[in-house]
C-alpha atoms as a PDB file:
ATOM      1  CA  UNK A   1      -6.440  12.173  -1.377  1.00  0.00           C
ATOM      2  CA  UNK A   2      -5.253   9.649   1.114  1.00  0.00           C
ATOM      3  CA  UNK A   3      -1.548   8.091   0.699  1.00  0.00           C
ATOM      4  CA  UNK A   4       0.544   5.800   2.948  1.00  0.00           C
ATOM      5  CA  UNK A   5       0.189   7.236   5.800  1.00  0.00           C
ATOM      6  CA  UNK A   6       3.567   6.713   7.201  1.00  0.00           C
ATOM      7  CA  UNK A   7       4.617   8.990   4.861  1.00  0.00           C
ATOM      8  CA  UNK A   8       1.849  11.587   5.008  1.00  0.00           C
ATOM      9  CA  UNK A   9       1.965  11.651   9.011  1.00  0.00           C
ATOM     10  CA  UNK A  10       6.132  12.193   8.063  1.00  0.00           C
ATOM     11  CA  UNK A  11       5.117  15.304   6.508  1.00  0.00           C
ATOM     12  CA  UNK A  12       2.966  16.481   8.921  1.00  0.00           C
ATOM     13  CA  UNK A  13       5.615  16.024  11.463  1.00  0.00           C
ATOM     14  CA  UNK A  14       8.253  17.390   9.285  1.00  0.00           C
ATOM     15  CA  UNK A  15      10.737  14.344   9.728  1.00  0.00           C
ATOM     16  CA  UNK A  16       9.315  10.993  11.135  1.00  0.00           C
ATOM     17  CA  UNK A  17      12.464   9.112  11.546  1.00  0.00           C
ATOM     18  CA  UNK A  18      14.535  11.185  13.421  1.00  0.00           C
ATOM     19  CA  UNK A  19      14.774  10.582  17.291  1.00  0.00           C
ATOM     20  CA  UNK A  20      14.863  14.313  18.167  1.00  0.00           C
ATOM     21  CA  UNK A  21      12.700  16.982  17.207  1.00  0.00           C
ATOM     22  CA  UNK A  22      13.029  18.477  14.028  1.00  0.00           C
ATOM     23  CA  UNK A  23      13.704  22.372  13.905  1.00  0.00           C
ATOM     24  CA  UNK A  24      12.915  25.004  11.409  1.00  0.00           C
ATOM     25  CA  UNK A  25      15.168  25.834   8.810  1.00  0.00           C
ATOM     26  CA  UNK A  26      16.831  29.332   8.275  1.00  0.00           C
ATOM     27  CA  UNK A  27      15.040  31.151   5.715  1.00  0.00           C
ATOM     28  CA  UNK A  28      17.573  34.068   5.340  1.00  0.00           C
ATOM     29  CA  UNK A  29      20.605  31.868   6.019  1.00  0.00           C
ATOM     30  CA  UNK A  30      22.474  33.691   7.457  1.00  0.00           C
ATOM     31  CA  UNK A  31      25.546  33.161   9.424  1.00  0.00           C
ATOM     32  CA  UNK A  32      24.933  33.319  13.033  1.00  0.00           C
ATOM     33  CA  UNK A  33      27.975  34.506  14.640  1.00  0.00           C
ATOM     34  CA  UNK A  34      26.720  35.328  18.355  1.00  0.00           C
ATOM     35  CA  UNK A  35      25.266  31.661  18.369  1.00  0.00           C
ATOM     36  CA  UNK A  36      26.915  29.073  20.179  1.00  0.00           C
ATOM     37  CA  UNK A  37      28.070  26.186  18.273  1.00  0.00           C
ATOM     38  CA  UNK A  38      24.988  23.747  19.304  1.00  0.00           C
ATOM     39  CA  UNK A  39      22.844  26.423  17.731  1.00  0.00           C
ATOM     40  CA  UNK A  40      25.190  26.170  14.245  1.00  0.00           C
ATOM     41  CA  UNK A  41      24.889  22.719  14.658  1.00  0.00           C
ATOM     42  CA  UNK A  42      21.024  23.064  14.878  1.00  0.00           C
ATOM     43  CA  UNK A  43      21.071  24.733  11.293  1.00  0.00           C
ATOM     44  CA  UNK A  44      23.496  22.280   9.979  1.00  0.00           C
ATOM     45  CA  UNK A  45      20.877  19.526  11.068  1.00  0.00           C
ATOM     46  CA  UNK A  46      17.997  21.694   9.421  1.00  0.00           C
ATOM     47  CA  UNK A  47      19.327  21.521   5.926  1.00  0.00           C
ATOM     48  CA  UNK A  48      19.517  18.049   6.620  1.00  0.00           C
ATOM     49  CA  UNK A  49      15.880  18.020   7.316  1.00  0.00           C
ATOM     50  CA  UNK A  50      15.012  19.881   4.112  1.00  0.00           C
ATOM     51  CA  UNK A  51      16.787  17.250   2.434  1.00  0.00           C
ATOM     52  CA  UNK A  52      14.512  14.522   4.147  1.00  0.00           C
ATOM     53  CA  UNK A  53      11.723  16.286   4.118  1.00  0.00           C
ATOM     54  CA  UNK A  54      12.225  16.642   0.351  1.00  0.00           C
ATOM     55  CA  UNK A  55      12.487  13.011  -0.011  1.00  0.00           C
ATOM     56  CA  UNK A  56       9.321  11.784   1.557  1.00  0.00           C
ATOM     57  CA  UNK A  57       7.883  13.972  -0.402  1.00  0.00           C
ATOM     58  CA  UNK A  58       9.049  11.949  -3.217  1.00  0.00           C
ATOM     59  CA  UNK A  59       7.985   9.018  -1.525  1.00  0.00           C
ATOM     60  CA  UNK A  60       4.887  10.153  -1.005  1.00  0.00           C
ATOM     61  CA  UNK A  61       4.429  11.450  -4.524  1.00  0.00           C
ATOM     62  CA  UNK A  62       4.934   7.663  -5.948  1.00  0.00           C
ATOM     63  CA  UNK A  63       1.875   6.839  -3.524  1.00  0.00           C
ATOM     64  CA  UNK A  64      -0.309   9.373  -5.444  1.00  0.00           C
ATOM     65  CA  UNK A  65       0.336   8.614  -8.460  1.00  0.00           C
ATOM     66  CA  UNK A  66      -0.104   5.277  -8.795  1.00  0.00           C
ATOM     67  CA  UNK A  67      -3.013   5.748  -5.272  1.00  0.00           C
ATOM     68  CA  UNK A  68      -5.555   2.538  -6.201  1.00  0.00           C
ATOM     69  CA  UNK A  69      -2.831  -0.206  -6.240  1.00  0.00           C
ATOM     70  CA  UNK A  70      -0.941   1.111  -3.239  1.00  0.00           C
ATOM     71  CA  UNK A  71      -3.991   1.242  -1.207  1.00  0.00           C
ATOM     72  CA  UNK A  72      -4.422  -2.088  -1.882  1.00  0.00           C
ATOM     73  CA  UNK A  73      -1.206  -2.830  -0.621  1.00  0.00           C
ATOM     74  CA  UNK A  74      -1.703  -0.603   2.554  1.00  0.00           C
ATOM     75  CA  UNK A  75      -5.028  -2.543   3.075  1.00  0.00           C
ATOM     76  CA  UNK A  76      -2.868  -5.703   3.110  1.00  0.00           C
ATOM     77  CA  UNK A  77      -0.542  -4.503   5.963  1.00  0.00           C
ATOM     78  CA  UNK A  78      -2.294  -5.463   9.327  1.00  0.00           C
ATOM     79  CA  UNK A  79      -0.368  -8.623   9.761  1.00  0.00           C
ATOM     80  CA  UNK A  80       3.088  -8.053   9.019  1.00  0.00           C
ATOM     81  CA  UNK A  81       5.469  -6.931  11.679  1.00  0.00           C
ATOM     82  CA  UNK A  82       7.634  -4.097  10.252  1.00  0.00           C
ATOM     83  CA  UNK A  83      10.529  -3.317  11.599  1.00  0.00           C
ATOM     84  CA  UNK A  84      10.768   0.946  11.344  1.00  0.00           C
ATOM     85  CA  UNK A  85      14.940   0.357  11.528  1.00  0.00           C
ATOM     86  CA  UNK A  86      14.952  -1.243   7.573  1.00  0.00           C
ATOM     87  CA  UNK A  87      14.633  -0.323   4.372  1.00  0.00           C
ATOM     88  CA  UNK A  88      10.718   0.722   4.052  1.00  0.00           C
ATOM     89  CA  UNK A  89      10.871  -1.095   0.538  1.00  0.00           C
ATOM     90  CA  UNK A  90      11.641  -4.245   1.994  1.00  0.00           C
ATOM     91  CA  UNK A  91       8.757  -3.979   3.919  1.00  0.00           C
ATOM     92  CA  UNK A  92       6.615  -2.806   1.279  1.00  0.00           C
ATOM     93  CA  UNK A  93       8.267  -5.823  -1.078  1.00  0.00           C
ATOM     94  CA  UNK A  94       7.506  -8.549   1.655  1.00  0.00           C
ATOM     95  CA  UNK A  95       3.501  -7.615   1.720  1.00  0.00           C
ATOM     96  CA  UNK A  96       3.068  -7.558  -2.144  1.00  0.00           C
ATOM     97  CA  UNK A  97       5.167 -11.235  -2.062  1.00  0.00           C
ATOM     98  CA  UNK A  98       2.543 -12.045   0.764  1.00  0.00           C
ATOM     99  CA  UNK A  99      -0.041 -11.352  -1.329  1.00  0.00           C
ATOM    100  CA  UNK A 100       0.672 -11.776  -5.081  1.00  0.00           C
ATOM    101  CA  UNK A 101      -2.330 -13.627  -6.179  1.00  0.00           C
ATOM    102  CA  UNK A 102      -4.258 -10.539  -5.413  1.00  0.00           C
ATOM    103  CA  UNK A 103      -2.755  -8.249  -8.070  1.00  0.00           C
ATOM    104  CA  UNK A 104      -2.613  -8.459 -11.971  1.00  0.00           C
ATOM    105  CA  UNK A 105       0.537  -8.554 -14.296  1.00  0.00           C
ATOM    106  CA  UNK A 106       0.413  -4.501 -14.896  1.00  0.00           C
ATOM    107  CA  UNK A 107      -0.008  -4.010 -11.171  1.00  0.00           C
ATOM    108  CA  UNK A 108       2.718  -6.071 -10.239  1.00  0.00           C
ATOM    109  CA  UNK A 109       5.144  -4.180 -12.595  1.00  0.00           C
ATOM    110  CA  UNK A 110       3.898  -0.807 -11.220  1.00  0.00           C
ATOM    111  CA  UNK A 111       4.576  -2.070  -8.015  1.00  0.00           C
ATOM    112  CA  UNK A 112       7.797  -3.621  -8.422  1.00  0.00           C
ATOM    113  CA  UNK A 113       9.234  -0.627 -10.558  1.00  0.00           C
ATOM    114  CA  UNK A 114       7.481   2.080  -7.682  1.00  0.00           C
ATOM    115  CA  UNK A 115       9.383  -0.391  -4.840  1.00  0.00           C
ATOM    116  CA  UNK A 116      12.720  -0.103  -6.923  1.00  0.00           C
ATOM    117  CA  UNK A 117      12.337   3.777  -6.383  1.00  0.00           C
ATOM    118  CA  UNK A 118      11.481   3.539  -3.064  1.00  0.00           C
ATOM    119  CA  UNK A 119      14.737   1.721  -2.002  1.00  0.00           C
ATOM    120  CA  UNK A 120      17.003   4.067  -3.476  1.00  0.00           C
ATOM    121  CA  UNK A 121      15.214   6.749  -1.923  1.00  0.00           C
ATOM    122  CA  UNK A 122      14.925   5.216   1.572  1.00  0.00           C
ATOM    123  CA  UNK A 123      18.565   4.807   1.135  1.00  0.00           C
ATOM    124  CA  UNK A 124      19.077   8.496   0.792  1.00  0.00           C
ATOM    125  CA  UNK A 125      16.972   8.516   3.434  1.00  0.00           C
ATOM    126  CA  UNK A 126      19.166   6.590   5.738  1.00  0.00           C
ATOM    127  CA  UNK A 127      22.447   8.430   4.889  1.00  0.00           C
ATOM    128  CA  UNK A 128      20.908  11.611   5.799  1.00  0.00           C
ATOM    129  CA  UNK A 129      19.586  10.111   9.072  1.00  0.00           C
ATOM    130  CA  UNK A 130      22.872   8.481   9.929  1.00  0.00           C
ATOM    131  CA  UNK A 131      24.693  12.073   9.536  1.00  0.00           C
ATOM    132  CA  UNK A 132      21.989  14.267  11.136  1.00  0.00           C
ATOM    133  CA  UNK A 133      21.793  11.234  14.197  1.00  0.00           C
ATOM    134  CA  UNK A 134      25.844  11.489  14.648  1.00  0.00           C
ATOM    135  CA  UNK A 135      25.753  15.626  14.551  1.00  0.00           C
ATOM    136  CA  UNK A 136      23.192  15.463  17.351  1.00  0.00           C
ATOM    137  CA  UNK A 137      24.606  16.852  20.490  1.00  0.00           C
ATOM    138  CA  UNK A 138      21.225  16.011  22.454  1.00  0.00           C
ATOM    139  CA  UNK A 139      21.345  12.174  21.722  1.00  0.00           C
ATOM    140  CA  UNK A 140      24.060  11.238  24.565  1.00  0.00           C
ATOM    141  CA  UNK A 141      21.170  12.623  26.939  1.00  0.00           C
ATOM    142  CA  UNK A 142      18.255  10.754  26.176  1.00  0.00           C
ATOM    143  CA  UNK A 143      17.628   8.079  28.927  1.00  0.00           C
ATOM    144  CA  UNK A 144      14.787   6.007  29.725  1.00  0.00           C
ATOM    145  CA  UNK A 145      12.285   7.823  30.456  1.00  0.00           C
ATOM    146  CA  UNK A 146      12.353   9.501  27.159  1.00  0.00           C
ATOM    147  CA  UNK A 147      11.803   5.811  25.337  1.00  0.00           C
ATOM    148  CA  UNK A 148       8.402   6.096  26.956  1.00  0.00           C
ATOM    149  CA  UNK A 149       6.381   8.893  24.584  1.00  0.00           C
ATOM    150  CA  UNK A 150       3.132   9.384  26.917  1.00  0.00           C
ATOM    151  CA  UNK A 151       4.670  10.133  30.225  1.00  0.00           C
ATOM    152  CA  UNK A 152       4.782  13.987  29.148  1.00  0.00           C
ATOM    153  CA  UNK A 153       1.099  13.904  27.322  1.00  0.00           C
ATOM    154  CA  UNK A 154      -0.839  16.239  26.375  1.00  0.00           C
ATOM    155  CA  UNK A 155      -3.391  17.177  23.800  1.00  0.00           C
ATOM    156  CA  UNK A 156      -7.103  17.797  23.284  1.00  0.00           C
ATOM    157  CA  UNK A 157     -10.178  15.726  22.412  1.00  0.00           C
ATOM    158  CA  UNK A 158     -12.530  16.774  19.631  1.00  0.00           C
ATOM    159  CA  UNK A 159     -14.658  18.850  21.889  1.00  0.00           C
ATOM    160  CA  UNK A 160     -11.673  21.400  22.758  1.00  0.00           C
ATOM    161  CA  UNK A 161     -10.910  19.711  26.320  1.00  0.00           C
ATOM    162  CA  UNK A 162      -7.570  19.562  27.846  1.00  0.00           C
ATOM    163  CA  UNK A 163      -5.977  16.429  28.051  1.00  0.00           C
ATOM    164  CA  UNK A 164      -2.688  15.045  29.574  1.00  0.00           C
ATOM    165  CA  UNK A 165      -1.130  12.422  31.453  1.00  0.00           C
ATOM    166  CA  UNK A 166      -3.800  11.955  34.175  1.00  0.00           C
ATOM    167  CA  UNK A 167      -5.301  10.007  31.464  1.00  0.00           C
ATOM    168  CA  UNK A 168      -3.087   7.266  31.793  1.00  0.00           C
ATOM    169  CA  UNK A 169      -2.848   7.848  35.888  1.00  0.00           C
ATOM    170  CA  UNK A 170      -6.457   7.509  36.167  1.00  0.00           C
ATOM    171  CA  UNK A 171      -6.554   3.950  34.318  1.00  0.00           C
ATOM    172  CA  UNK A 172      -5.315   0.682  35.130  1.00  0.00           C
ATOM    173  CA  UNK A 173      -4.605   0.594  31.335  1.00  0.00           C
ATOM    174  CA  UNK A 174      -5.091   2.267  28.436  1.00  0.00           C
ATOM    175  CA  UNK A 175      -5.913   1.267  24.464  1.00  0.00           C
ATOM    176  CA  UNK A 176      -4.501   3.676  22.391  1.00  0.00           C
ATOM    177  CA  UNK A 177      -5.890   3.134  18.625  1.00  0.00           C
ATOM    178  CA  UNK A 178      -3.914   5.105  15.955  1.00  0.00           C
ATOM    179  CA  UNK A 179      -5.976   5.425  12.752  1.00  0.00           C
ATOM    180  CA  UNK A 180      -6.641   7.593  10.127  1.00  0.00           C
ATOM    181  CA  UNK A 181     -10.158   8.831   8.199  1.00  0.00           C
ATOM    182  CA  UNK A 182      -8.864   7.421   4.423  1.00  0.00           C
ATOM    183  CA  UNK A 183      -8.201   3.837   6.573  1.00  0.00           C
ATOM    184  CA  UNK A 184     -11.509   1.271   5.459  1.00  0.00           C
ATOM    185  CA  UNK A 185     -10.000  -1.398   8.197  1.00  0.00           C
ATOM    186  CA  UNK A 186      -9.667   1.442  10.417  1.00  0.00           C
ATOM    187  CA  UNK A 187     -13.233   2.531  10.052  1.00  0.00           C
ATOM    188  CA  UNK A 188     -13.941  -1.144  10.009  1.00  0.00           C
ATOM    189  CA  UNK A 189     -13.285  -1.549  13.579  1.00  0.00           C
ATOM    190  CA  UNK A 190     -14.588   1.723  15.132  1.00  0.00           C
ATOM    191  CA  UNK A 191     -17.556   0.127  16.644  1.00  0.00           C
ATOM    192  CA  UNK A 192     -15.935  -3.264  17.905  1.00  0.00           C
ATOM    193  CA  UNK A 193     -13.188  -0.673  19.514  1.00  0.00           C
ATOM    194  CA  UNK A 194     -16.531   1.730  21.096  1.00  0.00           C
ATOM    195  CA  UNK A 195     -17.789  -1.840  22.778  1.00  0.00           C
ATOM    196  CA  UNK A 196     -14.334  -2.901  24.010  1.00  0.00           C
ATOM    197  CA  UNK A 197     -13.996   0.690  26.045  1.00  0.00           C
ATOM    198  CA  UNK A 198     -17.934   0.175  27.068  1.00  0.00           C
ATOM    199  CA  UNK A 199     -16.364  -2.894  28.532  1.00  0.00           C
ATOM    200  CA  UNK A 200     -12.873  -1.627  29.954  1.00  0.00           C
ATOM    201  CA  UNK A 201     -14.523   1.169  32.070  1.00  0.00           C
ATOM    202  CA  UNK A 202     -15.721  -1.733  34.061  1.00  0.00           C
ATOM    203  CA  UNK A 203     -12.764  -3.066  34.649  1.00  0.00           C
ATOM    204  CA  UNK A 204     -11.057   0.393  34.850  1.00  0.00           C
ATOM    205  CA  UNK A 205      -9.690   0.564  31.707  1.00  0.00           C
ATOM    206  CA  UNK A 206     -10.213   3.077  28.521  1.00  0.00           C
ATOM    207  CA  UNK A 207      -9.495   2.858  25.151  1.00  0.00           C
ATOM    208  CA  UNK A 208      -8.932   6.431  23.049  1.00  0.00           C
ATOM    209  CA  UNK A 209      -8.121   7.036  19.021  1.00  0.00           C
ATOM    210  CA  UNK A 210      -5.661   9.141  17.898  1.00  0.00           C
ATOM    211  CA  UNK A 211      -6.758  10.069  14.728  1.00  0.00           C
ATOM    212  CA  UNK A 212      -3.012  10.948  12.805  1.00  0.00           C
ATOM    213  CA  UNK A 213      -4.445  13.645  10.225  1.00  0.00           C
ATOM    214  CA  UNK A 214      -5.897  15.655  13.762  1.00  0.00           C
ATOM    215  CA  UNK A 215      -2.449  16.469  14.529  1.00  0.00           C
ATOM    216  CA  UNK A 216      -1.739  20.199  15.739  1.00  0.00           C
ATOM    217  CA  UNK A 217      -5.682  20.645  16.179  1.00  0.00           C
ATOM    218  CA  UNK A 218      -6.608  20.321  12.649  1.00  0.00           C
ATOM    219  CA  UNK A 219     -10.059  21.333  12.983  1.00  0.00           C
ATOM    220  CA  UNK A 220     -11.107  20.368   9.612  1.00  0.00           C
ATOM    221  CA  UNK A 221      -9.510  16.690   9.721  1.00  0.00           C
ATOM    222  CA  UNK A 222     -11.345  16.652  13.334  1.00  0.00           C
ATOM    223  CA  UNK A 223     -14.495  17.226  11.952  1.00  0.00           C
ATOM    224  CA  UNK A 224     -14.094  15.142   9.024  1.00  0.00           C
ATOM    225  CA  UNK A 225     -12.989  12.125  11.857  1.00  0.00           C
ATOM    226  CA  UNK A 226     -15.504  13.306  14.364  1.00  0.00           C
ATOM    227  CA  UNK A 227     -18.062  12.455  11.230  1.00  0.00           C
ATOM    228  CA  UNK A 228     -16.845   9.201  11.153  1.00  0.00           C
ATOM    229  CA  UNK A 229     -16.681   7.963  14.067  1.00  0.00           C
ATOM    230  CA  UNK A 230     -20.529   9.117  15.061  1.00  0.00           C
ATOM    231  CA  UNK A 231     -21.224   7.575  11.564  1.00  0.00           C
ATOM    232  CA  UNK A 232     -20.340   4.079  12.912  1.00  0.00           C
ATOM    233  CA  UNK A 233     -21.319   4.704  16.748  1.00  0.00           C
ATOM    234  CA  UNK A 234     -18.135   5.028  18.325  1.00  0.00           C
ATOM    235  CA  UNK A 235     -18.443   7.393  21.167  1.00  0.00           C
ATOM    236  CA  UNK A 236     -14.464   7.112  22.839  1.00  0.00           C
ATOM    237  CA  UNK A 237     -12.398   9.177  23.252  1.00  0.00           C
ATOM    238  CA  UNK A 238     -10.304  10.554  20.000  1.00  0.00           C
ATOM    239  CA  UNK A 239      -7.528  13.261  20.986  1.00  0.00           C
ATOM    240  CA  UNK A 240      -6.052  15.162  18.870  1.00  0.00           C
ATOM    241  CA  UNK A 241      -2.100  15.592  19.240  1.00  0.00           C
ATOM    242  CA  UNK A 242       1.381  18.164  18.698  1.00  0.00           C
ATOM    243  CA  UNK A 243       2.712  16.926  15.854  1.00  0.00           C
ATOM    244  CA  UNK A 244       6.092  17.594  17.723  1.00  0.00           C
ATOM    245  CA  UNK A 245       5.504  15.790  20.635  1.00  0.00           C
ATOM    246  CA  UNK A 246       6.859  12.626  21.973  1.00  0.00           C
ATOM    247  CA  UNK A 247       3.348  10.908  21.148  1.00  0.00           C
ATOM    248  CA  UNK A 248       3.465  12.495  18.140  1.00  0.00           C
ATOM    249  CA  UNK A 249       7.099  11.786  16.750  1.00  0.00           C
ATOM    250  CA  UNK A 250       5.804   7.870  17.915  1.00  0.00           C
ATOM    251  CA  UNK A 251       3.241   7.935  15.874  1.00  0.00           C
ATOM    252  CA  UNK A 252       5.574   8.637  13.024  1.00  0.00           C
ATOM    253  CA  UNK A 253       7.135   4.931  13.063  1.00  0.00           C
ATOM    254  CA  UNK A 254       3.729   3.421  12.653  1.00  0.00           C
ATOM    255  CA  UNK A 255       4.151   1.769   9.473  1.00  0.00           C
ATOM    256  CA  UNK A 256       0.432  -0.170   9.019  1.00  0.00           C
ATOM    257  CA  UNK A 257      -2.760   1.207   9.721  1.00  0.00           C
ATOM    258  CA  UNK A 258      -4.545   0.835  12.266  1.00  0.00           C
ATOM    259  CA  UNK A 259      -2.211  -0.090  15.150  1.00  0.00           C
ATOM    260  CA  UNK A 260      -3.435  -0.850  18.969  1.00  0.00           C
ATOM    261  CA  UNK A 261      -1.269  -0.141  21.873  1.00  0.00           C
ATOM    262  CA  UNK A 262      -1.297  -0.741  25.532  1.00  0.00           C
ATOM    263  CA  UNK A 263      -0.259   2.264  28.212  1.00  0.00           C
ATOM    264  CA  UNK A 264      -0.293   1.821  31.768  1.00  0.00           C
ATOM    265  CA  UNK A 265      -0.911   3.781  34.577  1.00  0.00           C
ATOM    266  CA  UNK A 266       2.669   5.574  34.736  1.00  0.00           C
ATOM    267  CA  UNK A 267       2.645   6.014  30.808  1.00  0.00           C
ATOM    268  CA  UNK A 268       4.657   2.943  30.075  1.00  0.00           C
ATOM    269  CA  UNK A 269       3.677   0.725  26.615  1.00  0.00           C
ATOM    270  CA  UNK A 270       3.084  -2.684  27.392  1.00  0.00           C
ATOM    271  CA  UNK A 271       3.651  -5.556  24.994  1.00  0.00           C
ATOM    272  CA  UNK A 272       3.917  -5.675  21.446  1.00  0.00           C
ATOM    273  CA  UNK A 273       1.691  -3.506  19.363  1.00  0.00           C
ATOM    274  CA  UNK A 274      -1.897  -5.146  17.345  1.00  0.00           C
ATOM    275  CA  UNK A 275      -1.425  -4.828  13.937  1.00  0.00           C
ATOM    276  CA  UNK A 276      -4.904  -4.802  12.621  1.00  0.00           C
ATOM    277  CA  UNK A 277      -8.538  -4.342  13.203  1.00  0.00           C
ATOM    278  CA  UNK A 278      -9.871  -5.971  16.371  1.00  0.00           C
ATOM    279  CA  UNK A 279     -12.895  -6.905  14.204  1.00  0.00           C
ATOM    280  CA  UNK A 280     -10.463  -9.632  13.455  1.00  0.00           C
ATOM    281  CA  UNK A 281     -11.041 -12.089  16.403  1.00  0.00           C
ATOM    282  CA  UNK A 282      -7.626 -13.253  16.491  1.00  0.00           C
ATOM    283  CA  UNK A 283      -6.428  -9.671  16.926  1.00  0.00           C
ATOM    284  CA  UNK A 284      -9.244  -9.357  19.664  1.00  0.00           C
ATOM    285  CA  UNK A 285      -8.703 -12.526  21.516  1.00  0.00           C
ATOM    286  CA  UNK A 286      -4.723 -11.074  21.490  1.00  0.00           C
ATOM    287  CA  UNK A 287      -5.541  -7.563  22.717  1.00  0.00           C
ATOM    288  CA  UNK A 288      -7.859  -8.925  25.070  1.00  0.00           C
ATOM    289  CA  UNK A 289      -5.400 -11.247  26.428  1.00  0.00           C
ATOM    290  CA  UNK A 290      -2.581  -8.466  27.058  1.00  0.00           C
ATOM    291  CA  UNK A 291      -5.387  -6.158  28.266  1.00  0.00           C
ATOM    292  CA  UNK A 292      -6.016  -8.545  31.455  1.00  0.00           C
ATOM    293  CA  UNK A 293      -2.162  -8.736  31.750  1.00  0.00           C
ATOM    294  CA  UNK A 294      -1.492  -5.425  31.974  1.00  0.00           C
ATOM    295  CA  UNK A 295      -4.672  -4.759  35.000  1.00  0.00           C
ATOM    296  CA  UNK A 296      -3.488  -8.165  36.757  1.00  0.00           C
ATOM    297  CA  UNK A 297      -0.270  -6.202  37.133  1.00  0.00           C
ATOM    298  CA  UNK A 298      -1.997  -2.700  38.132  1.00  0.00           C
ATOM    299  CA  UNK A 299      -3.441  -5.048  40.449  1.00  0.00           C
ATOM    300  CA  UNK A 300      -0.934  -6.691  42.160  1.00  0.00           C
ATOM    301  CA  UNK A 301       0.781  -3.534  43.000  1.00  0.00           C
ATOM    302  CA  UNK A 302      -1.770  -2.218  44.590  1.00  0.00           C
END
């Protein structure tokens, strides 16, 4: 079963929202006395990601049960600009307004009731965020470099290679499709995104797919994507990511499915992110247009 897949990728990275890596909590809990107090506060921030944890599940729950309507919803997303910061329900609220006409009576009260859940759970949500965010002893350190998820990279494609930052290095830019197998306007655009890397590698470019069910080499959701993807031609690159990684915890914020991004040769994102199938030809035109940006600049410093 396929849900939102904000929340589902949450769950496969434990906690999406959170800016630092999320630990493991401790099973026997026991005190550890010969710990220094960055470790205690480690634990302290682990029952806090239970807690989180334990609410996206709830989210995500909501999602299942009422799966047909919500998927409609989630099909509706590609041209709304969410802001990860807010209340998810507000963004969820603002697509349904958007797009009204398209449901009946009984689906708009399932939605609006399911939406009135959501809010007060995101609001947990943001409490627990707020504490675990302030407790962090880490978060003074982060600096620029670390707003930049791909300059570390690594990961593997679906035939087992290696793959890390040289990918960027080696391009003059880089279109980096998140999707997901459940995703119809992500399958949609497989083939349009197969002829637009045909293209780029003339012009020294490369677009890959991170498929966000292959995280932690999930062989089986590999296969199931690798399926896919020779099902409708597309013969780029898909790599397969840590869930714990930089890239990964990025991925996590992705809010509408599927999302284009631009990386440059030092692992830098460039411009704003395509909401949307590039089967849509304003999306194209759009990607296309920051896609010669981004080499003019490659170019130029040369």
């Amino acid at each position: 079963m396929k849900t939102n897949k904000k929340l589902l990728t949450i769950l496969t990275l434990c906690i999406a929202l959170l800016l630092t890596a999320c630990g493991t909590t401790d099973a026997a809990g026991t005190d550890k006395t010969n710990e220094s107090l960055t470790e205690t506060g480690t634990v302290s921030t682990d029952s806090s990601n239970t807690a989180l944890n334990d609410l996206y599940q709830q989210e995500n729950q909501i999602f299942a049960d009422h799966e047909a309507v919500w998927n409609k919803v989630f099909g509706m997303m590609s041209k709304s600009n969410a802001d990860p910061s807010a209340n998810y329900a507000d963004y969820l609220a603002d697509t349904v307004e958007a797009n009204k006409d398209s449901f009946t009576e009984d689906e708009l009260k399932t939605l609006t009731e399911d939406m009135e859940t959501i809010r007060k759970i995101e609001e947990q949500i943001a409490e627990l965020e707020q504490g675990t965010t302030t407790s962090d002893h880490t978060a003074p350190e982060n600096n620029s470099e670390a707003a930049s998820p791909f300059r570390n990279f690594s990961g593997q494609d679906f035939d087992g290679n290696s793959v890390d930052e040289s990918l960027f290095s080696g391009n003059a830019v880089t279109v980096v499709n998140f999707w997901f197998t459940g995703c119809k306007p992500c399958v949609a655009e497989l083939s349009k995104l197969d002829e637009l890397n045909n293209t780029l590698k003339t012009m020294g470019g490369e677009v890959i797919g991170i498929n966000t069910e292959t995280f932690d080499g999930n062989e089986a959701a590999m296969k199931e994507a690798a399926a896919v993807l020779e099902s409708q031609g597309a013969k780029y690159r898909n790599i397969s990511i840590d869930s714990a990684s930089d890239a990964g915890k990025y991925a996590s914020d992705i809010m509408a499915f599927p999302t284009t991004i631009l990386v440059d040769r030092n692992g830098n994102i460039v411009g704003d992110p395509i909401l949307g199938g590039i089967d849509n030809q304003d999306n194209y035109d759009s990607l296309m247009q920051q896609i010669q940006s981004v080499i003019d600049a490659d170019s130029a410093n040369q």
